[in-house]
Protein backbone atom coordinates (compact mmCIF):
# COMPACT_ATOMS: atom_id res chain seq x y z
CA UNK A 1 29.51 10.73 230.62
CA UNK A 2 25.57 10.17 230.50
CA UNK A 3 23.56 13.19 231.64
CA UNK A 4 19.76 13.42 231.35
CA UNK A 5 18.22 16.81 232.85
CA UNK A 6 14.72 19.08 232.85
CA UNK A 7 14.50 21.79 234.58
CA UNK A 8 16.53 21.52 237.74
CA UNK A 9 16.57 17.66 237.51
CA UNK A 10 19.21 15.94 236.76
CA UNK A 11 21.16 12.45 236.31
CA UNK A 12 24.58 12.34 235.96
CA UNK A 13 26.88 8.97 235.07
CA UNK A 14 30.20 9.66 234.61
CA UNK A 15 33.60 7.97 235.19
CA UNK A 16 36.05 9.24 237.48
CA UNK A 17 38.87 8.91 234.52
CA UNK A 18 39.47 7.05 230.92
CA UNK A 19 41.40 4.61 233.06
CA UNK A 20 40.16 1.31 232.85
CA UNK A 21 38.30 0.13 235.92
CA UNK A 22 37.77 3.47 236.83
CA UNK A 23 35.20 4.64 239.47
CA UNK A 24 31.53 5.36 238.48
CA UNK A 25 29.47 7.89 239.95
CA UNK A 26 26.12 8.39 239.70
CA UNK A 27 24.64 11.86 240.62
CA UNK A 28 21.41 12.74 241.34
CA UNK A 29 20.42 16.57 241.75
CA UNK A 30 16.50 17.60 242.49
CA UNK A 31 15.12 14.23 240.67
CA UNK A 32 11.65 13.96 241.09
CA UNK A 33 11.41 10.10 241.78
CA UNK A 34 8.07 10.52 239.93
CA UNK A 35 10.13 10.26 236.82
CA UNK A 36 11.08 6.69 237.52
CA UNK A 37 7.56 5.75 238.36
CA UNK A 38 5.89 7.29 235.53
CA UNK A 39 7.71 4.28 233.44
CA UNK A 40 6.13 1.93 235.18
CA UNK A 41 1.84 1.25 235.11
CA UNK A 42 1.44 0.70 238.79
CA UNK A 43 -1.48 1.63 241.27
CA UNK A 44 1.60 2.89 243.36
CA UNK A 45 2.65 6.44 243.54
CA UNK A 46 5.49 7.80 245.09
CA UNK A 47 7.24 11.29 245.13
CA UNK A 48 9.87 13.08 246.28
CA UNK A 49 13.30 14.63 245.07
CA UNK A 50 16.42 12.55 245.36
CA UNK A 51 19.82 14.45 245.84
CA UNK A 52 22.98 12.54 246.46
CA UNK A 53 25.60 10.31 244.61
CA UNK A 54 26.64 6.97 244.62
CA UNK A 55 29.98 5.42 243.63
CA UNK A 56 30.68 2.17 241.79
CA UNK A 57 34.14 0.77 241.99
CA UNK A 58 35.96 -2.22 241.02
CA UNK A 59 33.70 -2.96 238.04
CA UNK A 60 35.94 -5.23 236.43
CA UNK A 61 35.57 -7.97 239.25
CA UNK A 62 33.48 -7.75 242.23
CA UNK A 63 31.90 -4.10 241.84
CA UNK A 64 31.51 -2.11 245.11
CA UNK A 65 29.74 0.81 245.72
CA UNK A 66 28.89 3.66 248.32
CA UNK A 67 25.38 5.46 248.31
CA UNK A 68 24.67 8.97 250.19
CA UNK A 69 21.41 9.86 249.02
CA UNK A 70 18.35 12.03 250.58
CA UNK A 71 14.60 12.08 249.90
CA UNK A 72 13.02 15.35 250.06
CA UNK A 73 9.63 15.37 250.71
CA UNK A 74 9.03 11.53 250.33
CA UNK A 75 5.37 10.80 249.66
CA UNK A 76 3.20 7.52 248.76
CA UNK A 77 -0.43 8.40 246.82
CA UNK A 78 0.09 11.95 248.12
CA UNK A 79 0.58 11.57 251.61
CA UNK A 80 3.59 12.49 253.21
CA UNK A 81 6.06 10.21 255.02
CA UNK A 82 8.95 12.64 255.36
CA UNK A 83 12.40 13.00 254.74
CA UNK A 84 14.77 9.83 254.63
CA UNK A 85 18.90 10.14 254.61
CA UNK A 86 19.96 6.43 252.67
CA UNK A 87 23.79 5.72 253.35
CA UNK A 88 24.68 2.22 251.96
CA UNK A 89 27.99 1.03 251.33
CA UNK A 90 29.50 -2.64 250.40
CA UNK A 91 33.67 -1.90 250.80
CA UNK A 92 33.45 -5.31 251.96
CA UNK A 93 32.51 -7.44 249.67
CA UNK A 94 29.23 -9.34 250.17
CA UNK A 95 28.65 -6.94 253.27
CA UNK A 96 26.63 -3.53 253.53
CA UNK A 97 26.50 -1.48 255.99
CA UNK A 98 23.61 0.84 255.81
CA UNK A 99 22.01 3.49 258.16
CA UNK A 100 18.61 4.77 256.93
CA UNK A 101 16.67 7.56 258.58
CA UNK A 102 13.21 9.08 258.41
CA UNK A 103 12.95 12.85 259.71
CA UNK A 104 10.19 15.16 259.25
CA UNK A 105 6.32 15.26 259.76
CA UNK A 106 7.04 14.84 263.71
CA UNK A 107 9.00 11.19 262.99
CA UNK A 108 12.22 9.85 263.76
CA UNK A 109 13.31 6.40 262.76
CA UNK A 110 16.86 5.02 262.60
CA UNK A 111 17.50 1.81 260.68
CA UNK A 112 21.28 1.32 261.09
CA UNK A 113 23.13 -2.33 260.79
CA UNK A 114 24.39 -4.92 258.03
CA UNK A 115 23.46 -7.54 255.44
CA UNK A 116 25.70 -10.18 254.30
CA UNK A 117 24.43 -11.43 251.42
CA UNK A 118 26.73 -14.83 251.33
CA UNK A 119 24.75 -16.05 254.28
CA UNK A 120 21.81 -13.87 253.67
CA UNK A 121 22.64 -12.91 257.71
CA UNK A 122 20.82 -9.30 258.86
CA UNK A 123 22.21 -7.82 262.04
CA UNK A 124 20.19 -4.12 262.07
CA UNK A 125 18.52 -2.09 264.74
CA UNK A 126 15.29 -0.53 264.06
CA UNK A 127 14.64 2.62 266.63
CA UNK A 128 11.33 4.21 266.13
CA UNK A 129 11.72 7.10 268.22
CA UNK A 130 8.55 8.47 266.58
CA UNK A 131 6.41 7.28 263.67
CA UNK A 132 3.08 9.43 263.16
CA UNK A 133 -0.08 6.81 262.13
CA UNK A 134 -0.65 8.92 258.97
CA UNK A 135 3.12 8.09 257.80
CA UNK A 136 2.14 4.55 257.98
CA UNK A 137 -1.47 5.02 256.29
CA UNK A 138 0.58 6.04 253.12
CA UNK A 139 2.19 2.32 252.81
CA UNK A 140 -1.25 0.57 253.62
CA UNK A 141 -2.45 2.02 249.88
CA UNK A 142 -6.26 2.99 251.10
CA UNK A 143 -6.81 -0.21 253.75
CA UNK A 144 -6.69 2.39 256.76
CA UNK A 145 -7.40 6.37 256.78
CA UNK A 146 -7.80 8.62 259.09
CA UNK A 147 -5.22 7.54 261.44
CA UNK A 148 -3.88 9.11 264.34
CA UNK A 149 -1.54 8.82 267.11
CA UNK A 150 2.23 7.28 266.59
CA UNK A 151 4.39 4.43 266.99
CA UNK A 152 7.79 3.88 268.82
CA UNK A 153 10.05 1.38 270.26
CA UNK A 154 13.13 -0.39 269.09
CA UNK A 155 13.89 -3.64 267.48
CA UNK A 156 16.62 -5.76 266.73
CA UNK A 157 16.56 -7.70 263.80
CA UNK A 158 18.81 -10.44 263.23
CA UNK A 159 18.46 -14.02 262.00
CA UNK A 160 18.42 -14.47 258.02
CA UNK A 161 16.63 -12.86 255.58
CA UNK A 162 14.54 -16.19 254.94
CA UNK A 163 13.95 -16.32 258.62
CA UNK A 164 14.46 -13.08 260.77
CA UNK A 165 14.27 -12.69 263.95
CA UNK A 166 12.61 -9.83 265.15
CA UNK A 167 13.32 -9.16 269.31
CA UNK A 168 12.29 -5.77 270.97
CA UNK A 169 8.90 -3.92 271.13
CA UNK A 170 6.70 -1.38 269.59
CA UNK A 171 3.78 0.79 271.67
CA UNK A 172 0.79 1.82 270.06
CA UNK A 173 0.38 5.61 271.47
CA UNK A 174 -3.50 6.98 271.17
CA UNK A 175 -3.37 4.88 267.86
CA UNK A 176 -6.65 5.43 266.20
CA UNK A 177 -7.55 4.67 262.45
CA UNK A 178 -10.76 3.72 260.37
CA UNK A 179 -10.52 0.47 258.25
CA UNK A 180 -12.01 1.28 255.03
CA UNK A 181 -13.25 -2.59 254.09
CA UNK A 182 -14.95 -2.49 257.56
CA UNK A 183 -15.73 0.85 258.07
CA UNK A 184 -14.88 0.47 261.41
CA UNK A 185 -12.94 2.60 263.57
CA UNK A 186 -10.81 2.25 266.11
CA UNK A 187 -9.67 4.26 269.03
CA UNK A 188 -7.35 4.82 271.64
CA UNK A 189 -5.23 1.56 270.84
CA UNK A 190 -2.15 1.53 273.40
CA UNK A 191 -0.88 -1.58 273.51
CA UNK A 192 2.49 -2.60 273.19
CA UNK A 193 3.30 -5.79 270.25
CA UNK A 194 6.27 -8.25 270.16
């Protein structure tokens, strides 16, 4: 058993038995994913508290593992995204099957599907029910601000992961944003892409 903690965080490693080949689980309880970025010198930040376990099996041969983890609060350079609900698991081997979901801050996006990483062959569907502007401002690290309006639309993405193919649509509602190298901004975008 490996346990770091501080405070109410807390890592956990520990093996289901002293059998050998037994299953490892990782816990994670109120981690601050600040932790694991502090390590790193990177103009990114992220933040948020992980809670959820994954399980490793079969490490002797071909490890598998299962992953039900949540992100409280998930922010990048101190703007808020939301919530996101990871479930990933590879019982098959060279296959995982993962649904992904963003909640909070009026969103709601659903990535659910598989990647086979023999063939490298994606079969997912992306549906953006609603994605606010300023939840996509955080990933574009200071290129746009003051953004408004929200995203939505579905995609399905299949093809490789060296050459995806993305087939659906996304609609720009009462988009507007400033581009900081410009300093321009624009308004009212409602057009739909792909």
């Amino acid at each position: 058993s490996f346990n770091l903690s501080k405070g109410n965080n807390r890592l956990n490693v520990q093996s289901e038995s002293n059998a050998a080949n037994a299953p490892l689980n990782v816990e994670l309880k109120d981690f601050e994913i600040k932790t694991l970025t502090n390590f790193v010198q990177s103009d990114y930040e992220f933040g948020g508290r992980i809670n959820g376990v994954t399980k490793v099996t079969n490490l002797a041969q071909t490890p598998n593992f299962t992953a039900d983890l949540n992100i409280d609060t998930f922010t990048v350079k101190k703007d808020t995204v939301g919530n996101i609900a990871i479930k990933i698991n590879n019982r098959i081997a060279n296959t995982f099957d993962t649904n992904i979901a963003i909640t909070g801050n009026d969103n709601q996006v659903n990535l659910d599907g598989t990647y086979k990483t023999g063939n490298g062959q994606l079969d997912f569907v992306l549906d953006v029910v609603k994605l606010q502007m300023k939840s996509i401002q955080a990933f574009t690290f200071g290129v746009i601000n003051q953004s408004t309006g929200f995203v939505n639309g579905k995609l399905d993405i299949n093809g490789t992961a060296e050459i995806p193919s993305l087939n659906g649509s996304l609609k720009f509602n009462n988009v507007g944003m400033n581009v900081v190298a410009l300093n321009s901004k624009f308004q009212l975008i409602n057009d739909t892409v792909l």
